[in-house]
C-alpha atoms as a PDB file:
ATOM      1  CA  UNK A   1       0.000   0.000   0.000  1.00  0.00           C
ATOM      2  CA  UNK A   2       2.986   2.573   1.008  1.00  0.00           C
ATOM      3  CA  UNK A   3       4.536   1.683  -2.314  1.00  0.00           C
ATOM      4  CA  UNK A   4       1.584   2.485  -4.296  1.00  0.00           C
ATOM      5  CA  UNK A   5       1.199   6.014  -1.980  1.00  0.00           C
ATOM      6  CA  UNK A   6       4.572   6.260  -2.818  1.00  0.00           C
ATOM      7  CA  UNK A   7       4.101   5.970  -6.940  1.00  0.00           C
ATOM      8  CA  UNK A   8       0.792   7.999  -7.019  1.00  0.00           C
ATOM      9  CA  UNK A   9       0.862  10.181  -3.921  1.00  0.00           C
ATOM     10  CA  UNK A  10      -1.051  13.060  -5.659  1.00  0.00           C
ATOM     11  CA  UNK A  11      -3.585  10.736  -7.279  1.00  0.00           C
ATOM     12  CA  UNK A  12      -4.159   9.179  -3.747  1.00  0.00           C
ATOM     13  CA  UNK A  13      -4.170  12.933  -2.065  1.00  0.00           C
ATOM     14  CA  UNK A  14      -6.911  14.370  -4.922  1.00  0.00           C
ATOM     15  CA  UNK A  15      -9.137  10.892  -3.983  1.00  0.00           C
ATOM     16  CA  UNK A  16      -8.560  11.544  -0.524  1.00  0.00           C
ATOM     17  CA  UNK A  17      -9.644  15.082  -0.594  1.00  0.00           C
ATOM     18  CA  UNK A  18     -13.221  14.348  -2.360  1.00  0.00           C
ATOM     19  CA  UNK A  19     -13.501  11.306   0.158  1.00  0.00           C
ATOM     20  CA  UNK A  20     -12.885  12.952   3.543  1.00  0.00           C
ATOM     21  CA  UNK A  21     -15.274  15.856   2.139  1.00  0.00           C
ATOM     22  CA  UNK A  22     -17.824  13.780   1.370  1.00  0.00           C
ATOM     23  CA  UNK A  23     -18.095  12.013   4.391  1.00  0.00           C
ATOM     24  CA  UNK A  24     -17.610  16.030   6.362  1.00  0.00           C
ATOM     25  CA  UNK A  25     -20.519  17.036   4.160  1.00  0.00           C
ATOM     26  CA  UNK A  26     -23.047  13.811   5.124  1.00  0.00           C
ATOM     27  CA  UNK A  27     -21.869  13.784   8.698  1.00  0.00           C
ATOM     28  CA  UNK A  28     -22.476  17.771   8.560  1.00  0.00           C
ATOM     29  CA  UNK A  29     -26.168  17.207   6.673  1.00  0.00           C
ATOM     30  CA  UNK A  30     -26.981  14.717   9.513  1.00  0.00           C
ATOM     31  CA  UNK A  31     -26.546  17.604  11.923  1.00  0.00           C
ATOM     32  CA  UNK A  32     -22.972  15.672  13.873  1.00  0.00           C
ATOM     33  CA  UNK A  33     -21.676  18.726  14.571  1.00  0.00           C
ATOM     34  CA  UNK A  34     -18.820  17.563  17.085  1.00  0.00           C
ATOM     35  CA  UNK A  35     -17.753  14.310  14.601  1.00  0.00           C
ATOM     36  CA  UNK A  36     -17.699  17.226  11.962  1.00  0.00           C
ATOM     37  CA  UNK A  37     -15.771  19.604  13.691  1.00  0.00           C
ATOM     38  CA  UNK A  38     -13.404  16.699  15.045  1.00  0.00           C
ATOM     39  CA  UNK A  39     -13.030  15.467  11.391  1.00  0.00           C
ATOM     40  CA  UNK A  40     -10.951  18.257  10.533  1.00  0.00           C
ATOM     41  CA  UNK A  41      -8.512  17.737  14.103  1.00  0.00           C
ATOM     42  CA  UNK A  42      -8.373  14.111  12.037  1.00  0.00           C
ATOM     43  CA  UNK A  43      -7.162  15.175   8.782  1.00  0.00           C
ATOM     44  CA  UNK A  44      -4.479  17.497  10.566  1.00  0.00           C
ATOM     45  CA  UNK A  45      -3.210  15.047  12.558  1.00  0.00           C
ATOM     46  CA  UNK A  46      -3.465  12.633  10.056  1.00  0.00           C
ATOM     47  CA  UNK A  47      -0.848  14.345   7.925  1.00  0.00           C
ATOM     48  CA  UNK A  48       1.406  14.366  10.921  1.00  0.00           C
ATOM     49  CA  UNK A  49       0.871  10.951  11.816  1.00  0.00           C
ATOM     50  CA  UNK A  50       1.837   9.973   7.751  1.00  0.00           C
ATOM     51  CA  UNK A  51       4.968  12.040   7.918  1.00  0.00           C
ATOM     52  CA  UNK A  52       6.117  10.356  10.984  1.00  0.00           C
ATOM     53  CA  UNK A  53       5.620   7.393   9.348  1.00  0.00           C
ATOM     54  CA  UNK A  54       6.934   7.567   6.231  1.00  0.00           C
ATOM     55  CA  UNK A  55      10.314   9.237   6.883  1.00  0.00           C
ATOM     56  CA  UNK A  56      11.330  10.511   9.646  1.00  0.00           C
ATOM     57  CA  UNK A  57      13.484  13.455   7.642  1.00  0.00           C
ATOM     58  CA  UNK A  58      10.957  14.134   5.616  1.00  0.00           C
ATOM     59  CA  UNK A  59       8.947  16.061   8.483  1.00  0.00           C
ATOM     60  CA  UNK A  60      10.945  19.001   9.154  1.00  0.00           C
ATOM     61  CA  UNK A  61      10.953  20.558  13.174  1.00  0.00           C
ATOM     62  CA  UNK A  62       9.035  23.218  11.850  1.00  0.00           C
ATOM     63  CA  UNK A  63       6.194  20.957   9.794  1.00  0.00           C
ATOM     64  CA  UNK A  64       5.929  19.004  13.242  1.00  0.00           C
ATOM     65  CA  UNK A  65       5.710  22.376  15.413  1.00  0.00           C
ATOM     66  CA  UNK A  66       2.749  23.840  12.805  1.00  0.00           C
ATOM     67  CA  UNK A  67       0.902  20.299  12.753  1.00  0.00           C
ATOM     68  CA  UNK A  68       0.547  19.996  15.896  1.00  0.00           C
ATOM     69  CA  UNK A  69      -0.507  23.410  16.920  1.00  0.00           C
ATOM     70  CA  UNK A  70      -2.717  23.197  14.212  1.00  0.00           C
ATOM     71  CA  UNK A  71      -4.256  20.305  15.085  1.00  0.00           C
ATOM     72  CA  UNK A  72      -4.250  21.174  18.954  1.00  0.00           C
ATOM     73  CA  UNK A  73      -5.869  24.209  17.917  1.00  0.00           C
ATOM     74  CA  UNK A  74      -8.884  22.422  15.485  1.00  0.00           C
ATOM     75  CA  UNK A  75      -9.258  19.935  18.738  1.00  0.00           C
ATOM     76  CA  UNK A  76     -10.233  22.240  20.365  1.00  0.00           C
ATOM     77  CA  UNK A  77     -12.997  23.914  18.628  1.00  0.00           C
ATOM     78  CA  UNK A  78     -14.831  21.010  19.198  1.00  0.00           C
ATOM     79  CA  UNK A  79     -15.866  22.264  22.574  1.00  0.00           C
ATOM     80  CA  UNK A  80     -15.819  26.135  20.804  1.00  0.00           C
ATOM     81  CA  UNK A  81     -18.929  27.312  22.676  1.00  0.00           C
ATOM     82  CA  UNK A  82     -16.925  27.344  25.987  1.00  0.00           C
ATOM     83  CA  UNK A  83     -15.273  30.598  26.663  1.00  0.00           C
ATOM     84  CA  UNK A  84     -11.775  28.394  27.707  1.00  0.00           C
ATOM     85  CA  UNK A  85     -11.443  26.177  24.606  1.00  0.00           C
ATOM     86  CA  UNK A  86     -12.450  29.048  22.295  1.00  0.00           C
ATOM     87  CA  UNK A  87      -9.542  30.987  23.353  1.00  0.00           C
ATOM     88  CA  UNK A  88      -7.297  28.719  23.575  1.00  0.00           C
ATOM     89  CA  UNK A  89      -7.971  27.561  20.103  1.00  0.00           C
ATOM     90  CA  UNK A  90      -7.356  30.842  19.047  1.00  0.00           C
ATOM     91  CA  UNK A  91      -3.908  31.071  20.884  1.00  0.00           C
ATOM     92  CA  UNK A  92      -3.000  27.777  19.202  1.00  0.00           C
ATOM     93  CA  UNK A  93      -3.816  29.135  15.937  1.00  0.00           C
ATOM     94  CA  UNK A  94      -1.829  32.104  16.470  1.00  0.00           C
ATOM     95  CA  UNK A  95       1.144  30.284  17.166  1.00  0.00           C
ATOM     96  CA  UNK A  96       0.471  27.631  14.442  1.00  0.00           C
ATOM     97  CA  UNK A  97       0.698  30.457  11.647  1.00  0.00           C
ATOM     98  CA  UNK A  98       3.911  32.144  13.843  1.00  0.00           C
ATOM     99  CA  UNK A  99       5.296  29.070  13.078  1.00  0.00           C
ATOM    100  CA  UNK A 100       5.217  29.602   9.419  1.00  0.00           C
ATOM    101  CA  UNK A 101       6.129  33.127   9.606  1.00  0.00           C
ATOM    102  CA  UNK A 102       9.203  32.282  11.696  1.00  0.00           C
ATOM    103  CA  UNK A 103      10.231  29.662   8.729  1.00  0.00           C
ATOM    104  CA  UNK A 104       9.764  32.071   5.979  1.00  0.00           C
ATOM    105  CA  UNK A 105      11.521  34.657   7.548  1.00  0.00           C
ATOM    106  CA  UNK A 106      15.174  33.849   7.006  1.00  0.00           C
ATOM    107  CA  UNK A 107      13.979  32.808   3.370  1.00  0.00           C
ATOM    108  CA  UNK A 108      13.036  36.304   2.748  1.00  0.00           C
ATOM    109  CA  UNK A 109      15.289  39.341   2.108  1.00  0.00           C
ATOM    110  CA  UNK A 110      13.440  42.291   1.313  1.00  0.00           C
ATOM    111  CA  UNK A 111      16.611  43.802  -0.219  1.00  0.00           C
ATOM    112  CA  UNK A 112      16.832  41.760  -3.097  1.00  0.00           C
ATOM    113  CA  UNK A 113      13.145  42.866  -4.261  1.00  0.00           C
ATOM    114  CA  UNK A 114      13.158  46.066  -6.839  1.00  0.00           C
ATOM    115  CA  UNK A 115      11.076  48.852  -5.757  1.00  0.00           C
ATOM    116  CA  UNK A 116       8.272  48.324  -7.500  1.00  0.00           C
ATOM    117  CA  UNK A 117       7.794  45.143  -6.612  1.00  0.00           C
ATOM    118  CA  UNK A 118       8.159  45.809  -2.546  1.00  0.00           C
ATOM    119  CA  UNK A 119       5.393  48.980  -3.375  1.00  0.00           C
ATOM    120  CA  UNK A 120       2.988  46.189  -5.105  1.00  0.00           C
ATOM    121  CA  UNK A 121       3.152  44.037  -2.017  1.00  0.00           C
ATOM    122  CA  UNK A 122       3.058  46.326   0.474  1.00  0.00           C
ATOM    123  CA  UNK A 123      -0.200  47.136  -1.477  1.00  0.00           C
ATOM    124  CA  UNK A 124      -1.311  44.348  -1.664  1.00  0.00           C
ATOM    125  CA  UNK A 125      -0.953  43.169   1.970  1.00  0.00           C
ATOM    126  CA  UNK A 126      -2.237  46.534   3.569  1.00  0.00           C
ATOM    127  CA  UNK A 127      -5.517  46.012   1.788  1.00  0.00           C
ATOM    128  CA  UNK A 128      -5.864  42.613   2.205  1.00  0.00           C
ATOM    129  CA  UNK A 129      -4.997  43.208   6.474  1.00  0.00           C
ATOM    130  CA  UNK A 130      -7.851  46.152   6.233  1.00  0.00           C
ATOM    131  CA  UNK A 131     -10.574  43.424   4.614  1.00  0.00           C
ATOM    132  CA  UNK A 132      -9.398  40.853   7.312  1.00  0.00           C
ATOM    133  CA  UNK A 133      -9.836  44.115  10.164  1.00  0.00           C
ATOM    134  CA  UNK A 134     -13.154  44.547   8.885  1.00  0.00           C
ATOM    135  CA  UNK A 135     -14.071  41.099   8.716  1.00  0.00           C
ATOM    136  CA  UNK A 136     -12.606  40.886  12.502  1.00  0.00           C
ATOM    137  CA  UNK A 137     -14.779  43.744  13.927  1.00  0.00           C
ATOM    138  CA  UNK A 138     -17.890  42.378  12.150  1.00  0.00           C
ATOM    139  CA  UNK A 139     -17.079  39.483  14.700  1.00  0.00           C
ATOM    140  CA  UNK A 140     -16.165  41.973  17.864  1.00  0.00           C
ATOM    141  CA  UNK A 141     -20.035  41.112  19.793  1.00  0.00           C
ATOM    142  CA  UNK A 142     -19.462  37.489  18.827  1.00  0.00           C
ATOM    143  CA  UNK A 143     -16.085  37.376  21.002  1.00  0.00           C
ATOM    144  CA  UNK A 144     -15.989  35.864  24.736  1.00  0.00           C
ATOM    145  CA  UNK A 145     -14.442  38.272  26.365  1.00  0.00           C
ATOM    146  CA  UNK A 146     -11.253  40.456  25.453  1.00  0.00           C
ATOM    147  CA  UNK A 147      -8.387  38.168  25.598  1.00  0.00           C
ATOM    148  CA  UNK A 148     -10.465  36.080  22.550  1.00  0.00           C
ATOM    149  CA  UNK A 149     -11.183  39.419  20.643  1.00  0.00           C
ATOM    150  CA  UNK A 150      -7.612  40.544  20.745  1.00  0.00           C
ATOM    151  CA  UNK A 151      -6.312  37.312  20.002  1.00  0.00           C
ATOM    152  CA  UNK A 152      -9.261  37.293  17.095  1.00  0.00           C
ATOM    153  CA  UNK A 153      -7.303  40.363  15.778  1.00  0.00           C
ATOM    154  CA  UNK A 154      -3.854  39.438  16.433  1.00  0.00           C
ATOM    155  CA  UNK A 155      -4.631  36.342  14.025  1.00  0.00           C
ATOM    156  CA  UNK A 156      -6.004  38.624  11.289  1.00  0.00           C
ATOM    157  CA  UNK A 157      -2.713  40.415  11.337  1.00  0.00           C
ATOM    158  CA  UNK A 158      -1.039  37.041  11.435  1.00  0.00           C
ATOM    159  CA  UNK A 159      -2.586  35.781   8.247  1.00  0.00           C
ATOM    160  CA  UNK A 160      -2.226  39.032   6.550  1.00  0.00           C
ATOM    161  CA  UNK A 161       2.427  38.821   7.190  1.00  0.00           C
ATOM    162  CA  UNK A 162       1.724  34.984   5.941  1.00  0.00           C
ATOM    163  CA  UNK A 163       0.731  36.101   2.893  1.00  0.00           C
ATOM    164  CA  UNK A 164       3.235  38.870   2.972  1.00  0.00           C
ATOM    165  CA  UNK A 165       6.095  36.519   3.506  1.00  0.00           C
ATOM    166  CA  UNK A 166       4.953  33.720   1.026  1.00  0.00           C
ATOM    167  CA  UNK A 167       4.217  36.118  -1.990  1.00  0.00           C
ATOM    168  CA  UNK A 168       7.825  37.671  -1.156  1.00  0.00           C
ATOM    169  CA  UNK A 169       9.624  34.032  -0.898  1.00  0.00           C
ATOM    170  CA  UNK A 170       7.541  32.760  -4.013  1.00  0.00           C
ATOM    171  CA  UNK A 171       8.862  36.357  -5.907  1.00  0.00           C
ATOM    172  CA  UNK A 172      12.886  35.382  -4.581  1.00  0.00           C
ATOM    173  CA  UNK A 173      12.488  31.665  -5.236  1.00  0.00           C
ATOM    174  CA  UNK A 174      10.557  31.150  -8.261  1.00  0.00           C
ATOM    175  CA  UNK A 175      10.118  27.411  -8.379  1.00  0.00           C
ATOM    176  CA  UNK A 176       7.884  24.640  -8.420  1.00  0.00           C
ATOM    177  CA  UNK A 177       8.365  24.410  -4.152  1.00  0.00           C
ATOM    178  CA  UNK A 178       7.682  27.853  -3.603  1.00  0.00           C
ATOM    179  CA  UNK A 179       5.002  27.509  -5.973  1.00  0.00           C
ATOM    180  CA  UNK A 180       3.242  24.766  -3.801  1.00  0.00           C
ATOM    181  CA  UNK A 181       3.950  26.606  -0.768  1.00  0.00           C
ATOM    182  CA  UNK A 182       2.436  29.325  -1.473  1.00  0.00           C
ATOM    183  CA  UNK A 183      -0.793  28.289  -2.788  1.00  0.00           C
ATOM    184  CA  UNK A 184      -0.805  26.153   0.537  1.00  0.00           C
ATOM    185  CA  UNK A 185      -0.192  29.427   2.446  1.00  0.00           C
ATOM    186  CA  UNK A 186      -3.079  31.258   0.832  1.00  0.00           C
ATOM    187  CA  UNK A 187      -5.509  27.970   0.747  1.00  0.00           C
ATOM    188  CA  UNK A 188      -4.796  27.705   4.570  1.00  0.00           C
ATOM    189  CA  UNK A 189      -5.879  31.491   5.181  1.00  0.00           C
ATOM    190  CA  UNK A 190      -9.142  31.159   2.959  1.00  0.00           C
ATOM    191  CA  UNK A 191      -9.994  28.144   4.963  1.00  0.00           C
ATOM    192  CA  UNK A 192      -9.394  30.372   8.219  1.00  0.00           C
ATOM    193  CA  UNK A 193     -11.664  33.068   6.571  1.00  0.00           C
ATOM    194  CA  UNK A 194     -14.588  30.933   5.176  1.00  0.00           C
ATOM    195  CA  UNK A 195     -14.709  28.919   8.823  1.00  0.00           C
ATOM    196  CA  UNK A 196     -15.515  32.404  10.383  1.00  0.00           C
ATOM    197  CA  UNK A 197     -17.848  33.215   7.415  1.00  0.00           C
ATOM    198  CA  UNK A 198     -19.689  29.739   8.096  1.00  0.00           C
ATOM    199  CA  UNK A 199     -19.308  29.819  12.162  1.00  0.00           C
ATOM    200  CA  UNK A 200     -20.724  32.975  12.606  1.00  0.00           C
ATOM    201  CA  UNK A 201     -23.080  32.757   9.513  1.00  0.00           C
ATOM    202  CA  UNK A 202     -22.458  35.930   7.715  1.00  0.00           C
ATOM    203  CA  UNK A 203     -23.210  34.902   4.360  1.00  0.00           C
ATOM    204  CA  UNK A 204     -23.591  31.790   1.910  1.00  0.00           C
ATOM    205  CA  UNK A 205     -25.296  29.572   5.025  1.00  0.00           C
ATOM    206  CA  UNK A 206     -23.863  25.817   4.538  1.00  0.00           C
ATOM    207  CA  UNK A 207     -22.241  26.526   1.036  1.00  0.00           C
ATOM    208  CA  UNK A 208     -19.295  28.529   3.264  1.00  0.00           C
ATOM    209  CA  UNK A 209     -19.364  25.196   5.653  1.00  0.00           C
ATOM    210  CA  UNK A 210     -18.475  23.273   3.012  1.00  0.00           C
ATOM    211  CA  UNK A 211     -15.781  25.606   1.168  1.00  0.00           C
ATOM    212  CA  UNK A 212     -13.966  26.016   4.350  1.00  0.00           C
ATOM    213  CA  UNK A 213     -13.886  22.395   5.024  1.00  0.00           C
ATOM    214  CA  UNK A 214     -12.947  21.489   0.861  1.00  0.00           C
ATOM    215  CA  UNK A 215      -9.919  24.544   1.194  1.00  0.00           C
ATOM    216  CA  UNK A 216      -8.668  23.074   4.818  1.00  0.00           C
ATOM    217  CA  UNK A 217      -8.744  19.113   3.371  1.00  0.00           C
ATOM    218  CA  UNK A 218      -7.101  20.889   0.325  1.00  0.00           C
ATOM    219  CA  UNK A 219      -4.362  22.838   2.609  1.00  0.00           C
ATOM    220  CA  UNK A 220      -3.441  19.550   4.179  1.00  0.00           C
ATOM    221  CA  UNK A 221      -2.927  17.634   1.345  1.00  0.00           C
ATOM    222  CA  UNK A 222      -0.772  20.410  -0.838  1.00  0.00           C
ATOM    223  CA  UNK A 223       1.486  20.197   2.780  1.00  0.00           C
ATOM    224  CA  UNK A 224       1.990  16.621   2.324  1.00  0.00           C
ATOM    225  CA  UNK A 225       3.065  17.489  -1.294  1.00  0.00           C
ATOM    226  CA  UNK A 226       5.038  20.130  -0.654  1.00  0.00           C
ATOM    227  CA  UNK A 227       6.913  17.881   2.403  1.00  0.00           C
ATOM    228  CA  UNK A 228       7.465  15.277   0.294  1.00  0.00           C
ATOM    229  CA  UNK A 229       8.704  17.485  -2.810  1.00  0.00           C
ATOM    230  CA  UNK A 230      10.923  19.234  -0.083  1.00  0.00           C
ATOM    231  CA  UNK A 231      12.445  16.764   1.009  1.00  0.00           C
ATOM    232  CA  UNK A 232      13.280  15.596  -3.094  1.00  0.00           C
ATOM    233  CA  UNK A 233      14.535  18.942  -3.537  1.00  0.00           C
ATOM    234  CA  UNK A 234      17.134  18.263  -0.454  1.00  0.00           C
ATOM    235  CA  UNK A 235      18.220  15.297  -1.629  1.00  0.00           C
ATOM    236  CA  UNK A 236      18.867  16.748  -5.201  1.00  0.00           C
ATOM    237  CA  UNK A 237      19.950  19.720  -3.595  1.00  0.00           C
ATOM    238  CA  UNK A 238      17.683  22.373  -4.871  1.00  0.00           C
ATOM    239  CA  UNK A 239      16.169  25.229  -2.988  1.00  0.00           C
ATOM    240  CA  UNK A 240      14.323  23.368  -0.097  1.00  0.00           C
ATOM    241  CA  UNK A 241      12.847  24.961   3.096  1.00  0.00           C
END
């Protein structure tokens, strides 16, 4: 079975993605909110639980550090109506996307952009942060208490120097890794978007439900990708992270 994974990863990953969504979307019509909410803790820690297993160097320090807050973090939401877990899952969060900023970081040298290119960005980013800002105070009377509104907001801004940093690394380090990570990056923060969208039912009622769910399962399996094509590129010595 590994060996065929092995051969046809993505083919596996695209059939895995439709299958895992399917069964979110009956278990979600059948009104299991907890198994639905604790099938996407699965999927996370599924992907951690595969790297372990297949190679050991293929999960890096920092692919363990994001899984698992990641996963901690969706875990949690489970028991989101508590004022506790809902923060917590928000600090986890937090961290889990730190954990990608603090990776990208020494990829990145801002210096080696032309100027029109760091103006485009900056652009770019600014507006994007004010949407998230806005989209963040539409939720400031669904917050707990302060500590989960503030960390609400501190997330926002965390999403928004995510897609800073992968746009700028993608720009550097044209290739087909950076290429992968990136659309992971952004896939991960429309997931993050369209859960709040469908939580707090803004707008598109179960249709946003099932978008955030289809761009998480899809985050998760372009990481297992881009580990595994990582982890080529270090052997063949090409740009890895």
């Amino acid at each position: 079975m590994f060996k065929i994974f092995k051969r046809d990863y993505r083919i596996c990953l695209l059939c895995l993605t439709f299958i895992v969504l399917g069964v979110s979307i009956y278990v979600h019509q059948v009104e299991s909110y907890l198994i639905y909410r604790g099938i996407r803790a699965l999927v996370i820690f599924s992907a951690l639980v595969y790297l372990l297993i297949r190679k050991p160097n293929v999960l890096k320090p920092w692919m363990a550090i994001f899984l698992v807050l990641y996963g901690a973090s969706s875990t949690l939401t489970i028991w989101y109506e508590h004022e506790y877990f809902a923060t917590l899952s928000m600090l986890l969060n937090l961290l889990a996307f730190w954990a990608i900023i603090l990776m990208l970081i020494p990829k990145v040298n801002i210096k080696k952009m032309n100027r029109g290119y760091t103006v485009l960005f900056v652009i770019l980013i600014l507006f994007n942060a004010y949407l998230l800002y806005e989209f963040v105070h539409m939720m400031k009377d669904e917050a707990f208490n302060n500590y989960h509104y503030l960390l609400m907001m501190f997330g926002a801004m965390s999403l928004a120097i995510a897609a800073f940093f992968a746009l700028v690394f993608n720009h550097l380090h044209t290739s087909k890794l950076s290429i992968v990570f990136t659309i992971f990056v952004f896939l991960l923060i429309f997931a993050e978007i369209f859960r709040g969208i469908a939580y707090y039912d803004f707008a598109y009622g179960d249709i946003a439900v099932y978008i955030a769910r289809f761009l998480n399962i899809s985050s998760m399996a372009l990481f297992l990708h881009f580990a595994i094509l990582n982890w080529v590129n270090r052997r063949t010595k090409a740009i890895n992270i």
